[in-house]
C-alpha atoms as a PDB file:
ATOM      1  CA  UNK A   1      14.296  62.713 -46.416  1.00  0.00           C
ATOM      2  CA  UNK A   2      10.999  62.215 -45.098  1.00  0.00           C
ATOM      3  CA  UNK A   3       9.369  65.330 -42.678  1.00  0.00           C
ATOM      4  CA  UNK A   4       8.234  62.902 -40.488  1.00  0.00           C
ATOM      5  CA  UNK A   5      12.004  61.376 -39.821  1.00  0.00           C
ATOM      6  CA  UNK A   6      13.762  64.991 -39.689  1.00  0.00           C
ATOM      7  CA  UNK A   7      11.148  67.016 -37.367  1.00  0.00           C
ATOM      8  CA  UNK A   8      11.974  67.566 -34.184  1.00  0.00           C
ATOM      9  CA  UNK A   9       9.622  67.131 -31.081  1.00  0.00           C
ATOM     10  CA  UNK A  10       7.601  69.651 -30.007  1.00  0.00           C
ATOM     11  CA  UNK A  11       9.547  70.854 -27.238  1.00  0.00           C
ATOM     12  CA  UNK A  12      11.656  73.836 -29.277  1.00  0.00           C
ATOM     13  CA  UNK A  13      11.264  77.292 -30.333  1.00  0.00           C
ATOM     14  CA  UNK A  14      11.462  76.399 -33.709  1.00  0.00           C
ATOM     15  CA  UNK A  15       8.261  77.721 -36.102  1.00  0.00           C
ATOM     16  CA  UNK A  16       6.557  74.401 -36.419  1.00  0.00           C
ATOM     17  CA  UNK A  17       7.253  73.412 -33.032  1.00  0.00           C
ATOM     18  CA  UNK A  18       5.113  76.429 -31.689  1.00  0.00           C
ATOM     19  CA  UNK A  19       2.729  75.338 -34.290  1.00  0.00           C
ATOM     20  CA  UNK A  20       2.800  71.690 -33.305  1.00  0.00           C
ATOM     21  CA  UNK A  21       1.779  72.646 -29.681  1.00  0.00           C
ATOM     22  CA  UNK A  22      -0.717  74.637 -30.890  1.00  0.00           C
ATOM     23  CA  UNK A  23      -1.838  71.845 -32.903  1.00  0.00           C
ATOM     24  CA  UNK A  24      -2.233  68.983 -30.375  1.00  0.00           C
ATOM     25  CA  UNK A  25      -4.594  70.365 -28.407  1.00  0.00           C
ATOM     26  CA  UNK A  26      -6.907  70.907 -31.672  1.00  0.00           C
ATOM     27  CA  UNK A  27      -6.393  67.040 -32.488  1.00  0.00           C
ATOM     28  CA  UNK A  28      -6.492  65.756 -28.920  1.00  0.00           C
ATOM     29  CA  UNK A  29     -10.277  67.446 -29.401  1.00  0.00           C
ATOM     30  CA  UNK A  30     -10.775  66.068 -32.245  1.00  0.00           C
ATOM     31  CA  UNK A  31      -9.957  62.605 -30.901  1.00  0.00           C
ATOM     32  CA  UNK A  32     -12.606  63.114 -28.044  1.00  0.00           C
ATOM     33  CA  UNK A  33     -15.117  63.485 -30.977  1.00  0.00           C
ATOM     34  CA  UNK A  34     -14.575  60.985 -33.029  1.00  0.00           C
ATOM     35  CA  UNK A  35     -13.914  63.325 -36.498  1.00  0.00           C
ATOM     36  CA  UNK A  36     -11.229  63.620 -38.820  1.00  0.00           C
ATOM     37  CA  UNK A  37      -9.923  67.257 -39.930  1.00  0.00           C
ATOM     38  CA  UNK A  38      -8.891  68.398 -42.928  1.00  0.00           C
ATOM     39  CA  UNK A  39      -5.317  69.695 -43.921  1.00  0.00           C
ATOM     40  CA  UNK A  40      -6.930  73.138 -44.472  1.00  0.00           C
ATOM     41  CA  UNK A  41      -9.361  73.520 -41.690  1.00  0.00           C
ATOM     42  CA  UNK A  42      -7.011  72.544 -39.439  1.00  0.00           C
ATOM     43  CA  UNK A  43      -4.420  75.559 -41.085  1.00  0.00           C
ATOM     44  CA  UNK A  44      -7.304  77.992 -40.969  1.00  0.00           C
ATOM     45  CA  UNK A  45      -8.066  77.131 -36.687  1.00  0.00           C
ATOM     46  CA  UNK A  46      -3.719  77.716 -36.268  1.00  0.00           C
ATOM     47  CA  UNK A  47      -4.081  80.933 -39.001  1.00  0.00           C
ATOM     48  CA  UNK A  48      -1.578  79.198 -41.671  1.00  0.00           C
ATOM     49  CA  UNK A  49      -1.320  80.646 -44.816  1.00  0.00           C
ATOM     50  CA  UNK A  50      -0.419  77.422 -46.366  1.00  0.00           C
ATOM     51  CA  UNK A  51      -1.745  74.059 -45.149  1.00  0.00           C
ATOM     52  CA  UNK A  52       1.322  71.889 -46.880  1.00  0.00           C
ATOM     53  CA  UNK A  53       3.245  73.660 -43.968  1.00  0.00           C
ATOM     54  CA  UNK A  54       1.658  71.319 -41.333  1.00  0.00           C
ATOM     55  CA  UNK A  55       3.865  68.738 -42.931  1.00  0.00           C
ATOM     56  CA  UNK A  56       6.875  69.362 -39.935  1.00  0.00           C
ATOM     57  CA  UNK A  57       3.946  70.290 -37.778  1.00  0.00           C
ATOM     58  CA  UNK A  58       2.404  66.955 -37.635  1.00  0.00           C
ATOM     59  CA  UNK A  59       6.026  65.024 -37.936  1.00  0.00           C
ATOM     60  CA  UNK A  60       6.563  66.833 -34.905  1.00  0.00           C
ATOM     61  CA  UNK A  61       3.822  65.731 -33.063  1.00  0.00           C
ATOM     62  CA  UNK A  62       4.329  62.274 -34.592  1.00  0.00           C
ATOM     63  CA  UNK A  63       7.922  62.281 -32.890  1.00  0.00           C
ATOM     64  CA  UNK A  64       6.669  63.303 -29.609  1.00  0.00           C
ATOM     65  CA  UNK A  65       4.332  61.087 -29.581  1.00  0.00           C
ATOM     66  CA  UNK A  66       6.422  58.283 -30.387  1.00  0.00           C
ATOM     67  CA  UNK A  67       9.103  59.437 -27.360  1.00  0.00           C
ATOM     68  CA  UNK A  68       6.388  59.263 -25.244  1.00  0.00           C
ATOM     69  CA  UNK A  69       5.574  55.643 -26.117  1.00  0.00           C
ATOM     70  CA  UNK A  70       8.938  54.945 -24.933  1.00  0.00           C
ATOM     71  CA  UNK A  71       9.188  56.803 -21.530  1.00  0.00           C
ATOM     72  CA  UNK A  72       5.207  54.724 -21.183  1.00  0.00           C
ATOM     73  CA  UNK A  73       6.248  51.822 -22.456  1.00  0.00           C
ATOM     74  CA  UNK A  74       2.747  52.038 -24.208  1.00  0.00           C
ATOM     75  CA  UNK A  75       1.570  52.420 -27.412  1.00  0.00           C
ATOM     76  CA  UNK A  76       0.464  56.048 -28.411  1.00  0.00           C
ATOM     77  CA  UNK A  77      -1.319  56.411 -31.801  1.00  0.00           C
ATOM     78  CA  UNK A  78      -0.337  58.472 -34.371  1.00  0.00           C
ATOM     79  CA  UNK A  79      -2.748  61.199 -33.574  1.00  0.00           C
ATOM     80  CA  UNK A  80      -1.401  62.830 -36.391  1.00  0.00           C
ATOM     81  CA  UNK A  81      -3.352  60.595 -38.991  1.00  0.00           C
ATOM     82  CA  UNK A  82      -6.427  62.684 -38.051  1.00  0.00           C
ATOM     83  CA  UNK A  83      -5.857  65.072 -40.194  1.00  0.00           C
ATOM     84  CA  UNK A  84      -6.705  63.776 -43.942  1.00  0.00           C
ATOM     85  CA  UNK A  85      -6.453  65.330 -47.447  1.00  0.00           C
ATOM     86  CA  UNK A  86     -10.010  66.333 -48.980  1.00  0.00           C
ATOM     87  CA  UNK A  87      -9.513  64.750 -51.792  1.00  0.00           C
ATOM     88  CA  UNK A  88      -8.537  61.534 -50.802  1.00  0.00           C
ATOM     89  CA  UNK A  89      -9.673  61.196 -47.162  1.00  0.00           C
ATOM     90  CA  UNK A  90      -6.413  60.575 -45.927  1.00  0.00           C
ATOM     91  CA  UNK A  91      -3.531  61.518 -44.413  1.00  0.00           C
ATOM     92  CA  UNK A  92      -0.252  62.767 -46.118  1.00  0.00           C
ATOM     93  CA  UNK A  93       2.264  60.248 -47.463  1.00  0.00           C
ATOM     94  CA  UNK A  94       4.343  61.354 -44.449  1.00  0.00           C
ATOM     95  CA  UNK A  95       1.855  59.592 -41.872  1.00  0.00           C
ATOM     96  CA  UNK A  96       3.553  55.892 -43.391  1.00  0.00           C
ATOM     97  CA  UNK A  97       7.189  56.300 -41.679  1.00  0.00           C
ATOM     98  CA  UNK A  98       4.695  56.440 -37.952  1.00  0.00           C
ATOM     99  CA  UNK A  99       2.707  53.225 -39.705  1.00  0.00           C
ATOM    100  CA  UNK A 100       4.462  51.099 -41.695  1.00  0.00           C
ATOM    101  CA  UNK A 101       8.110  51.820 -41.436  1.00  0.00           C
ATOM    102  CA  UNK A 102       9.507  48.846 -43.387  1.00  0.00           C
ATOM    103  CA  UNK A 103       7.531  49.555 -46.368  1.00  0.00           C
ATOM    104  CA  UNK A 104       6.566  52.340 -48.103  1.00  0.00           C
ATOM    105  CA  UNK A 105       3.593  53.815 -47.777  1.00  0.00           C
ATOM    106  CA  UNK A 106       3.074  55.582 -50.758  1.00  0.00           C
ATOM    107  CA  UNK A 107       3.610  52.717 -52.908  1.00  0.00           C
ATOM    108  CA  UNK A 108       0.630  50.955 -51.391  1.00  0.00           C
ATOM    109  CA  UNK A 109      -2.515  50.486 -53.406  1.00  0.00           C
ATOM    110  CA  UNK A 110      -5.383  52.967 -52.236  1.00  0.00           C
ATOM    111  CA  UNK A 111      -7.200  50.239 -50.605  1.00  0.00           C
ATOM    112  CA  UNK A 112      -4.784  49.222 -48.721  1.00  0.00           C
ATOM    113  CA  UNK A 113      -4.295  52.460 -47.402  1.00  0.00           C
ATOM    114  CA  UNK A 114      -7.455  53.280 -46.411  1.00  0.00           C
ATOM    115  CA  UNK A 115      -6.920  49.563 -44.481  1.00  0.00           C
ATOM    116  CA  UNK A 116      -4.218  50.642 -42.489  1.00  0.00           C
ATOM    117  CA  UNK A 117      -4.892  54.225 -41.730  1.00  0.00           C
ATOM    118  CA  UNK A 118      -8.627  53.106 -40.367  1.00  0.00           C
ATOM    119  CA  UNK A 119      -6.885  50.324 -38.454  1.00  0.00           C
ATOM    120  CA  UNK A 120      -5.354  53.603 -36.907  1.00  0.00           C
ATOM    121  CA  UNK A 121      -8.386  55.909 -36.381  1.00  0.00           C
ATOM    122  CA  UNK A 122      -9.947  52.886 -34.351  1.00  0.00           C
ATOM    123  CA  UNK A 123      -6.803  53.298 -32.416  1.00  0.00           C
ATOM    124  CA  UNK A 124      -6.678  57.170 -31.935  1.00  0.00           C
ATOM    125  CA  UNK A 125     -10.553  57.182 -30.734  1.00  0.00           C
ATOM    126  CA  UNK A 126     -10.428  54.621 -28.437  1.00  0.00           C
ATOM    127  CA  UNK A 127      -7.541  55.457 -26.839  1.00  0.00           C
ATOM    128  CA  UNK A 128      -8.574  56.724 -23.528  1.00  0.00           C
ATOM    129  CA  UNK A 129      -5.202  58.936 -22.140  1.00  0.00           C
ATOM    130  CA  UNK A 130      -5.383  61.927 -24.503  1.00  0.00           C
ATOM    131  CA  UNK A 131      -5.653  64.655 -21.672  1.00  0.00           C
ATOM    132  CA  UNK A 132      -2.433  62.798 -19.544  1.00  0.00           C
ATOM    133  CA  UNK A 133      -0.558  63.113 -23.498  1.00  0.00           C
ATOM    134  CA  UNK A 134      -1.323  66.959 -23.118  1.00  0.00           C
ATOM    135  CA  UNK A 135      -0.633  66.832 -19.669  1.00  0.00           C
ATOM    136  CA  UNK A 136       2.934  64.869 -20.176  1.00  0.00           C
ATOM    137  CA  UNK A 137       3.756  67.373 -23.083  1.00  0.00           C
ATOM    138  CA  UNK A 138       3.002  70.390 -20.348  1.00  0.00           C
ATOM    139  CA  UNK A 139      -0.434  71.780 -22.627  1.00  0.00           C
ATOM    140  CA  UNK A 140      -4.182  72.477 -21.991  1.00  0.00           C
ATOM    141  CA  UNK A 141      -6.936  70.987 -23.673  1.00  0.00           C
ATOM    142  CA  UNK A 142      -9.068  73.221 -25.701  1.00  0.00           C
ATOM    143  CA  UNK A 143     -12.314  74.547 -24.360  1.00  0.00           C
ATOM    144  CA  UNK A 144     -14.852  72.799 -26.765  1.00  0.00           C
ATOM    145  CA  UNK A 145     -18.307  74.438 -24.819  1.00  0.00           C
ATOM    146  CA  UNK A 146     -19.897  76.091 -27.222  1.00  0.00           C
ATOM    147  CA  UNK A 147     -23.330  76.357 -24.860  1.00  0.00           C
ATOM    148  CA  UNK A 148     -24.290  80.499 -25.964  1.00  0.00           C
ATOM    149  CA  UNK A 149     -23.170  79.711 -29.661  1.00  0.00           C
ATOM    150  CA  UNK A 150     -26.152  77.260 -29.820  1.00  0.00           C
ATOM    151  CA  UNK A 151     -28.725  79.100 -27.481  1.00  0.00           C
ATOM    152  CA  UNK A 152     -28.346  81.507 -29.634  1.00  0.00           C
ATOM    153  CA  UNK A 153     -28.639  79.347 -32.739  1.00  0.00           C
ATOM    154  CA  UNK A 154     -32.112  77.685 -30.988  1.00  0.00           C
ATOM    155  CA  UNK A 155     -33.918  80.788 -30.830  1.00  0.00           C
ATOM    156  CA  UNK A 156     -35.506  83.210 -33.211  1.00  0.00           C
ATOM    157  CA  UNK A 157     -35.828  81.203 -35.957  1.00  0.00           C
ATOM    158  CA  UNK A 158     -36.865  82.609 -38.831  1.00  0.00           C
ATOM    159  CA  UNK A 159     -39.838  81.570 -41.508  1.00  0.00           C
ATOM    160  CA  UNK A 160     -39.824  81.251 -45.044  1.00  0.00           C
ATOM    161  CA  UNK A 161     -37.796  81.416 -47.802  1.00  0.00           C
ATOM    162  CA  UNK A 162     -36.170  84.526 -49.114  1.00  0.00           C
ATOM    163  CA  UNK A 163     -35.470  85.219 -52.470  1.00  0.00           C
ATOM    164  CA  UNK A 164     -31.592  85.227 -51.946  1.00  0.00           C
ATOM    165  CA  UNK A 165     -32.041  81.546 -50.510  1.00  0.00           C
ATOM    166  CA  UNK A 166     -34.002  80.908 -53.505  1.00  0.00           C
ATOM    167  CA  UNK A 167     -31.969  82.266 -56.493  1.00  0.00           C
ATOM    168  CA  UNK A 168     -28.261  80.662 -54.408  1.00  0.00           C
ATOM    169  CA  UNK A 169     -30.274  77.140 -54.185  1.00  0.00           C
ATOM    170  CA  UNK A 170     -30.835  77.295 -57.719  1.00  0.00           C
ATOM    171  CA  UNK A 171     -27.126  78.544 -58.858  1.00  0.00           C
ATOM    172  CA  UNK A 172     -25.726  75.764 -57.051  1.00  0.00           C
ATOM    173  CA  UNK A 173     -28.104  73.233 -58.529  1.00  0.00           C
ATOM    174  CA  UNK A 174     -27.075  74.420 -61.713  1.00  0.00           C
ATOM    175  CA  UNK A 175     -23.013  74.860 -61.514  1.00  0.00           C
ATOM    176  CA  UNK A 176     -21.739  71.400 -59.163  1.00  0.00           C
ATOM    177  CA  UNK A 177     -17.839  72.991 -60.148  1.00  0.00           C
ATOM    178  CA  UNK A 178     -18.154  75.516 -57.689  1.00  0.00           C
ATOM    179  CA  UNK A 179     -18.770  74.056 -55.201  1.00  0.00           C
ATOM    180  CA  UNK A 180     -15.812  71.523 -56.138  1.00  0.00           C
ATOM    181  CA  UNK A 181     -17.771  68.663 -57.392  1.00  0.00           C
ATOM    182  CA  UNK A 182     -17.000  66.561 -60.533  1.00  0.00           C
ATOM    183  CA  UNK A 183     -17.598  68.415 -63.899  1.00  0.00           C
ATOM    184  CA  UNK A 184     -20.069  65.213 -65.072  1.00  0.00           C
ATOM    185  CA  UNK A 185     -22.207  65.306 -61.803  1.00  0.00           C
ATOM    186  CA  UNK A 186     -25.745  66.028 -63.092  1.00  0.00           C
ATOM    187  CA  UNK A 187     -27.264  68.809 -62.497  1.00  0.00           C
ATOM    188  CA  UNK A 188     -28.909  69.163 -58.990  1.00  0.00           C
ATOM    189  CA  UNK A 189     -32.336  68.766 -57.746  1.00  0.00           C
ATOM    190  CA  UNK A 190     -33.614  71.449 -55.867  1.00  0.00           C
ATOM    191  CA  UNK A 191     -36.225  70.915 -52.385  1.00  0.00           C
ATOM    192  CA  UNK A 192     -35.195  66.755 -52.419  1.00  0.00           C
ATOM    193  CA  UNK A 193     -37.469  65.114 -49.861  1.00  0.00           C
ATOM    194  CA  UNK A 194     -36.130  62.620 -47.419  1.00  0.00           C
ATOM    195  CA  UNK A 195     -37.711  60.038 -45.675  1.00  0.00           C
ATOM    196  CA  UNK A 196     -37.563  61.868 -42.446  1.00  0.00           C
ATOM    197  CA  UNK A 197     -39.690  64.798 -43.672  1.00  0.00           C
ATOM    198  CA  UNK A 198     -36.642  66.869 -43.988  1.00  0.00           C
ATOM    199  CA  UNK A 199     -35.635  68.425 -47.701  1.00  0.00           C
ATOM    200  CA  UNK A 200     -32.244  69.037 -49.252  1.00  0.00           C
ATOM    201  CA  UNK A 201     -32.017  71.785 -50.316  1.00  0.00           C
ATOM    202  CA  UNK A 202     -29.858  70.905 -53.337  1.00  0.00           C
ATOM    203  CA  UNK A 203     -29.108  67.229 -54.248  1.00  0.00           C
ATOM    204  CA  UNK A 204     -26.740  65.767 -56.841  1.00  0.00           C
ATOM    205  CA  UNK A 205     -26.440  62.299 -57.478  1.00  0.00           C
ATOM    206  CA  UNK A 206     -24.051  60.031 -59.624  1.00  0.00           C
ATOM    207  CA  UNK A 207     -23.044  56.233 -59.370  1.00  0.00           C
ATOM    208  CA  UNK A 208     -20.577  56.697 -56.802  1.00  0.00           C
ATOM    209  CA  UNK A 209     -21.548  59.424 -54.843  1.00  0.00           C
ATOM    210  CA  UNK A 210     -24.374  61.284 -52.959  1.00  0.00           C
ATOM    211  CA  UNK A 211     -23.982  65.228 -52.180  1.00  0.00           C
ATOM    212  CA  UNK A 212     -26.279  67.153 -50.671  1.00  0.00           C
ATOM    213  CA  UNK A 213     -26.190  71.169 -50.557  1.00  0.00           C
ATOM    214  CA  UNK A 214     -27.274  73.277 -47.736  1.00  0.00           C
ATOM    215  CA  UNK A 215     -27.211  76.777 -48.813  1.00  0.00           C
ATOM    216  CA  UNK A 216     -27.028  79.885 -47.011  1.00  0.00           C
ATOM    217  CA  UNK A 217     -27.294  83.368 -48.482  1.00  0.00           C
ATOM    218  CA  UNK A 218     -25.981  86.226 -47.695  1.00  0.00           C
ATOM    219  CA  UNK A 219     -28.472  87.549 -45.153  1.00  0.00           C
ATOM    220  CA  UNK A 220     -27.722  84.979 -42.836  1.00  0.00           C
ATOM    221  CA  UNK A 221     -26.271  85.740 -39.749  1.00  0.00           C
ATOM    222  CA  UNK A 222     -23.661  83.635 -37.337  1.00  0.00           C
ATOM    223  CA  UNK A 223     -27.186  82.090 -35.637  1.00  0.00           C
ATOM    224  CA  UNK A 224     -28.356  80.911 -39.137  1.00  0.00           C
ATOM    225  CA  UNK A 225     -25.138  79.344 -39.934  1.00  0.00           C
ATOM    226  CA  UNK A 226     -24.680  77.728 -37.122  1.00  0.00           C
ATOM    227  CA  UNK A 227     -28.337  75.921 -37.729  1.00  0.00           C
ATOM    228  CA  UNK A 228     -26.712  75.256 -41.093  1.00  0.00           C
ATOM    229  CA  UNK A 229     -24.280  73.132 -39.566  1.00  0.00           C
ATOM    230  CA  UNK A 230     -26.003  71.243 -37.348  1.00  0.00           C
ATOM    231  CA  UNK A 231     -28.842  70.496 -40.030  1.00  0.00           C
ATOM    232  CA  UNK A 232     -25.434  69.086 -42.371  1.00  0.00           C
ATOM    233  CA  UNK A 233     -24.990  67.172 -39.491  1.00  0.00           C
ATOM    234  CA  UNK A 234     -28.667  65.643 -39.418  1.00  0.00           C
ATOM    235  CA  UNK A 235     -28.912  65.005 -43.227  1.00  0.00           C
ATOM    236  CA  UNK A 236     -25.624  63.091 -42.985  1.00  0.00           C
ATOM    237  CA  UNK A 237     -27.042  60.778 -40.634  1.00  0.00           C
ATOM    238  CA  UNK A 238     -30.466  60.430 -43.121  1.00  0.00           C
ATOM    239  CA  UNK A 239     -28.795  59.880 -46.042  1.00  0.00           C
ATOM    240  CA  UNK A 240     -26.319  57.360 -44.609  1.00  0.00           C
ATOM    241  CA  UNK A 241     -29.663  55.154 -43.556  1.00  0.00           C
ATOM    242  CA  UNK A 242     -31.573  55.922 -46.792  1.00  0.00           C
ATOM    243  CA  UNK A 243     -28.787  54.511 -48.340  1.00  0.00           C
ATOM    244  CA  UNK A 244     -28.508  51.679 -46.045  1.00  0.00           C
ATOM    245  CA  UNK A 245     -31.870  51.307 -46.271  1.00  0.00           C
ATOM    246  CA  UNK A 246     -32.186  51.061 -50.445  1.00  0.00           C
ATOM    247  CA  UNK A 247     -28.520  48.968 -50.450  1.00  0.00           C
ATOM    248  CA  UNK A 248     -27.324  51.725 -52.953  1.00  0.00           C
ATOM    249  CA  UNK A 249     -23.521  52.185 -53.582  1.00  0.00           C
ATOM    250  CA  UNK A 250     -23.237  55.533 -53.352  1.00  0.00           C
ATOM    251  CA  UNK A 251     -21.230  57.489 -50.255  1.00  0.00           C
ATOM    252  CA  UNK A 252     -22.826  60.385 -48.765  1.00  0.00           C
ATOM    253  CA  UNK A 253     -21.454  63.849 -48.247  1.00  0.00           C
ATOM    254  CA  UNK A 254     -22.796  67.085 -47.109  1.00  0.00           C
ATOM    255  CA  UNK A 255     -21.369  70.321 -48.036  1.00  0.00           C
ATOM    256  CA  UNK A 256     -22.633  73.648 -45.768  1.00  0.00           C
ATOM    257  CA  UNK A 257     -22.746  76.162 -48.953  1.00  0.00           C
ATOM    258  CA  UNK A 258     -22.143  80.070 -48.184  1.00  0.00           C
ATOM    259  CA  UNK A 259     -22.854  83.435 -49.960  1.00  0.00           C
ATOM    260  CA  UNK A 260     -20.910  85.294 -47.386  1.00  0.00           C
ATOM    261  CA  UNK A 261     -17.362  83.956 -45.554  1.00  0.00           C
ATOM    262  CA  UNK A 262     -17.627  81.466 -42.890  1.00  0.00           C
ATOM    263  CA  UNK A 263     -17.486  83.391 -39.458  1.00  0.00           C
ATOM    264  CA  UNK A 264     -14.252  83.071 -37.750  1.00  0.00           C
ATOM    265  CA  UNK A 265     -15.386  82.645 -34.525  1.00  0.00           C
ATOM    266  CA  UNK A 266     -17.073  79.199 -35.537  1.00  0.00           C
ATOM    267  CA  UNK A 267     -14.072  77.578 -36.942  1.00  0.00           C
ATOM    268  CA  UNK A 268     -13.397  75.427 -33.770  1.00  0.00           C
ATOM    269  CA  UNK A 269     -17.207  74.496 -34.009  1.00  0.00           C
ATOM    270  CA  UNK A 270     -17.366  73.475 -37.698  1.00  0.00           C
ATOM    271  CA  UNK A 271     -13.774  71.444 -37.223  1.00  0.00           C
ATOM    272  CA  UNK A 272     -15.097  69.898 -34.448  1.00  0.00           C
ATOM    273  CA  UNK A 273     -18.229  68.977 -36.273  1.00  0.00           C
ATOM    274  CA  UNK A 274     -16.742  67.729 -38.897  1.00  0.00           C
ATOM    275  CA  UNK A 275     -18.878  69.763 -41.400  1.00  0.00           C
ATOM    276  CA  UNK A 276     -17.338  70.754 -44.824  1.00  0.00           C
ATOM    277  CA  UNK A 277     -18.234  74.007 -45.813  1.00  0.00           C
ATOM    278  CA  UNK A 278     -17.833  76.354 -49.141  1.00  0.00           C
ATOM    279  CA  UNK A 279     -18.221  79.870 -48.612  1.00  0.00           C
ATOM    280  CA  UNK A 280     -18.111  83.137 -50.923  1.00  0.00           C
ATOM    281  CA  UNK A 281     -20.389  81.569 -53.518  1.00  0.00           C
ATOM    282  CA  UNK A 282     -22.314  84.432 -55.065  1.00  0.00           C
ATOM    283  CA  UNK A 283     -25.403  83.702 -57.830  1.00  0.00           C
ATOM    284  CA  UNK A 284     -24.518  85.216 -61.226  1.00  0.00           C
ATOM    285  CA  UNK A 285     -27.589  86.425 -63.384  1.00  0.00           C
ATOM    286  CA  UNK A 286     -25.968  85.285 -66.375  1.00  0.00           C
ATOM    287  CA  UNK A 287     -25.143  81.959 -65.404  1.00  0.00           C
ATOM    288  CA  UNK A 288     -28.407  80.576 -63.630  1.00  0.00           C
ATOM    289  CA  UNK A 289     -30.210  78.413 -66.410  1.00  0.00           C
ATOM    290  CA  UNK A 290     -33.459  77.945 -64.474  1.00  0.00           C
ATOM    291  CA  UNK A 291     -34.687  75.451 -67.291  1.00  0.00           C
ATOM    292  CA  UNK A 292     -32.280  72.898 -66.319  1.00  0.00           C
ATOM    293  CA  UNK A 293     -33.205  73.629 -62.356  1.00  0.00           C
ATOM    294  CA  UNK A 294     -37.172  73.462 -63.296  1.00  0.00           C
ATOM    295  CA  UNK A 295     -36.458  70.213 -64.758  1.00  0.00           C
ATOM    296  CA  UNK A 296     -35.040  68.539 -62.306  1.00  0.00           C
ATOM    297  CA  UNK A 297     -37.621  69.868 -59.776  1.00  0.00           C
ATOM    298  CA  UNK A 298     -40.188  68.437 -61.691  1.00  0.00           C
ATOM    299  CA  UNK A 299     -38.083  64.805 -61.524  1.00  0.00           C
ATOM    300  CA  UNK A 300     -38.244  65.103 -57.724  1.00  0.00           C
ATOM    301  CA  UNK A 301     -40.717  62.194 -57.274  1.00  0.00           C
ATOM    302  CA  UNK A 302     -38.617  60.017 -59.390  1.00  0.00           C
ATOM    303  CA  UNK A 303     -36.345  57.808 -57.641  1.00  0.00           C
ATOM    304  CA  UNK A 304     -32.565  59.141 -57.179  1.00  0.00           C
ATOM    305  CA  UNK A 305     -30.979  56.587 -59.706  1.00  0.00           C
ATOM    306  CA  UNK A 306     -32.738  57.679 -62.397  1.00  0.00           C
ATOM    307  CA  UNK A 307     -30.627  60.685 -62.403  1.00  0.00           C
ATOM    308  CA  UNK A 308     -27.300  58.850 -62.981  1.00  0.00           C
END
């Protein structure tokens, strides 16, 4: 039977119950802003081991949800459908019994899917009582002011590049698997100019989809990263109009790349963000072939589709 039908609300002493009212808060947040959050990010802000545990977490909060619709007599989104697979960019099959209860949801066709469970995000972020849900379900909103994180972040700044930025940039233009992407992406282009003025500083390209790199080496501090972040956030927004701009098919996605592990402490910021980030990447001599990186950089002037 289906973890969404069995899981109790969240009002029990049960493991994921605990975990579901530690979870609400974190989704009631990321309601406020507008972003998705993925299966493991969210685990990582509650400390799970195991993100496929959040499966009785989230039925959990489906089910309260759905007794408070009752005692309302109002219709309470499935805030649980916030929280999406990586891969797919969507919830868990779980999230159809709160949608589509007389059909099943895992039989639909992709498209469809992604029909019904945007339907639902347009629901979630305009829906304007999330704070009197938490209040209702006796919790506290998250604090979400992260003011001295990004005074911080806005001063000292430093100049030029170092040669750790350098030789990471290149090892990630050179090897897309490890940072997760497909095995046939080309190889990356290194110092991509945008229309803004702004450069990538990795960029891989295919028919379908548009990824750009930020790297960060390990020399970077907390301050550094969190520029990192907020300059994935600004090259999102760029490449979305370039590609507007040029009517080209490909999606955009921007991946916050790490020598060192991401800092605890800015979990809660990069969730709420919505950045994606890959962390413990670390150059190997033996792997960089600089002669595939040098060629790309010197196809930097041609236009991106001549890379597919």
């Amino acid at each position: 039977m289906s973890t969404a039908k069995i899981s109790e609300p969240i009002s029990g002493d049960k493991a994921y119950q605990i975990r579901a009212r530690a979870a609400l808060p974190l989704l009631v947040r990321q309601a406020h802003a507008g972003v998705p959050i993925f299966y493991s990010d969210l685990a990582e802000e509650l400390e799970m081991p195991n993100p496929r545990n959040l499966n009785y977490v989230l039925g959990s909060i489906g089910q309260s949800l759905e007794r408070l619709s009752k005692i309302w007599k109002v219709k309470v989104p499935p805030l649980q459908c916030l929280v999406i697979n990586k891969q797919t960019g969507l919830p868990g099959e779980g999230i159809g019994w709160f949608l589509v209860k007389k059909e099943d949801f895992s039989a639909l066709p992709l498209r469809q899917k992604r029909v019904i469970v945007e339907a639902e995000l347009a629901h979630v972020f305009s829906f304007s009582r999330w704070d009197e849900v938490l209040k209702a379900l006796s919790l506290e909103p998250v604090a979400c002011d992260f003011s001295s994180i990004l005074k911080r972040a806005s001063e000292g700044y430093g100049a030029g590049e170092s040669e750790d930025h350098k030789a990471l940039k290149e090892y990630v233009a050179c090897n897309p698997q490890i940072i997760g992407l497909s095995p046939g992406i080309p190889a990356g282009v290194t110092e991509y100019s945008l229309p803004s003025g702004d450069s990538l500083d990795v960029s891989f390209i295919n028919k379908t989809v548009w990824v750009a790199a930020e790297v960060k080496s390990a020399v970077s501090g907390e301050s550094d990263i969190v520029r990192g972040l907020f300059q994935c956030v600004k090259y999102g927004a760029v490449m979305d109009a370039v590609l507007l701009a040029e009517a080209r098919p490909q999606v955009a996605r921007v991946i916050l790349v790490l020598e060192s592990t991401f800092p605890p402490s800015l979990i809660p910021l990069r969730n709420l963000l919505g950045i994606e980030v890959v962390d413990g990447i670390t150059p190997k001599t033996s792997d960089r072939k600089f002669d595939i990186v040098h060629s790309a950089q010197k196809m930097e002037k041609i236009e991106p589709v001549s890379l597919i």
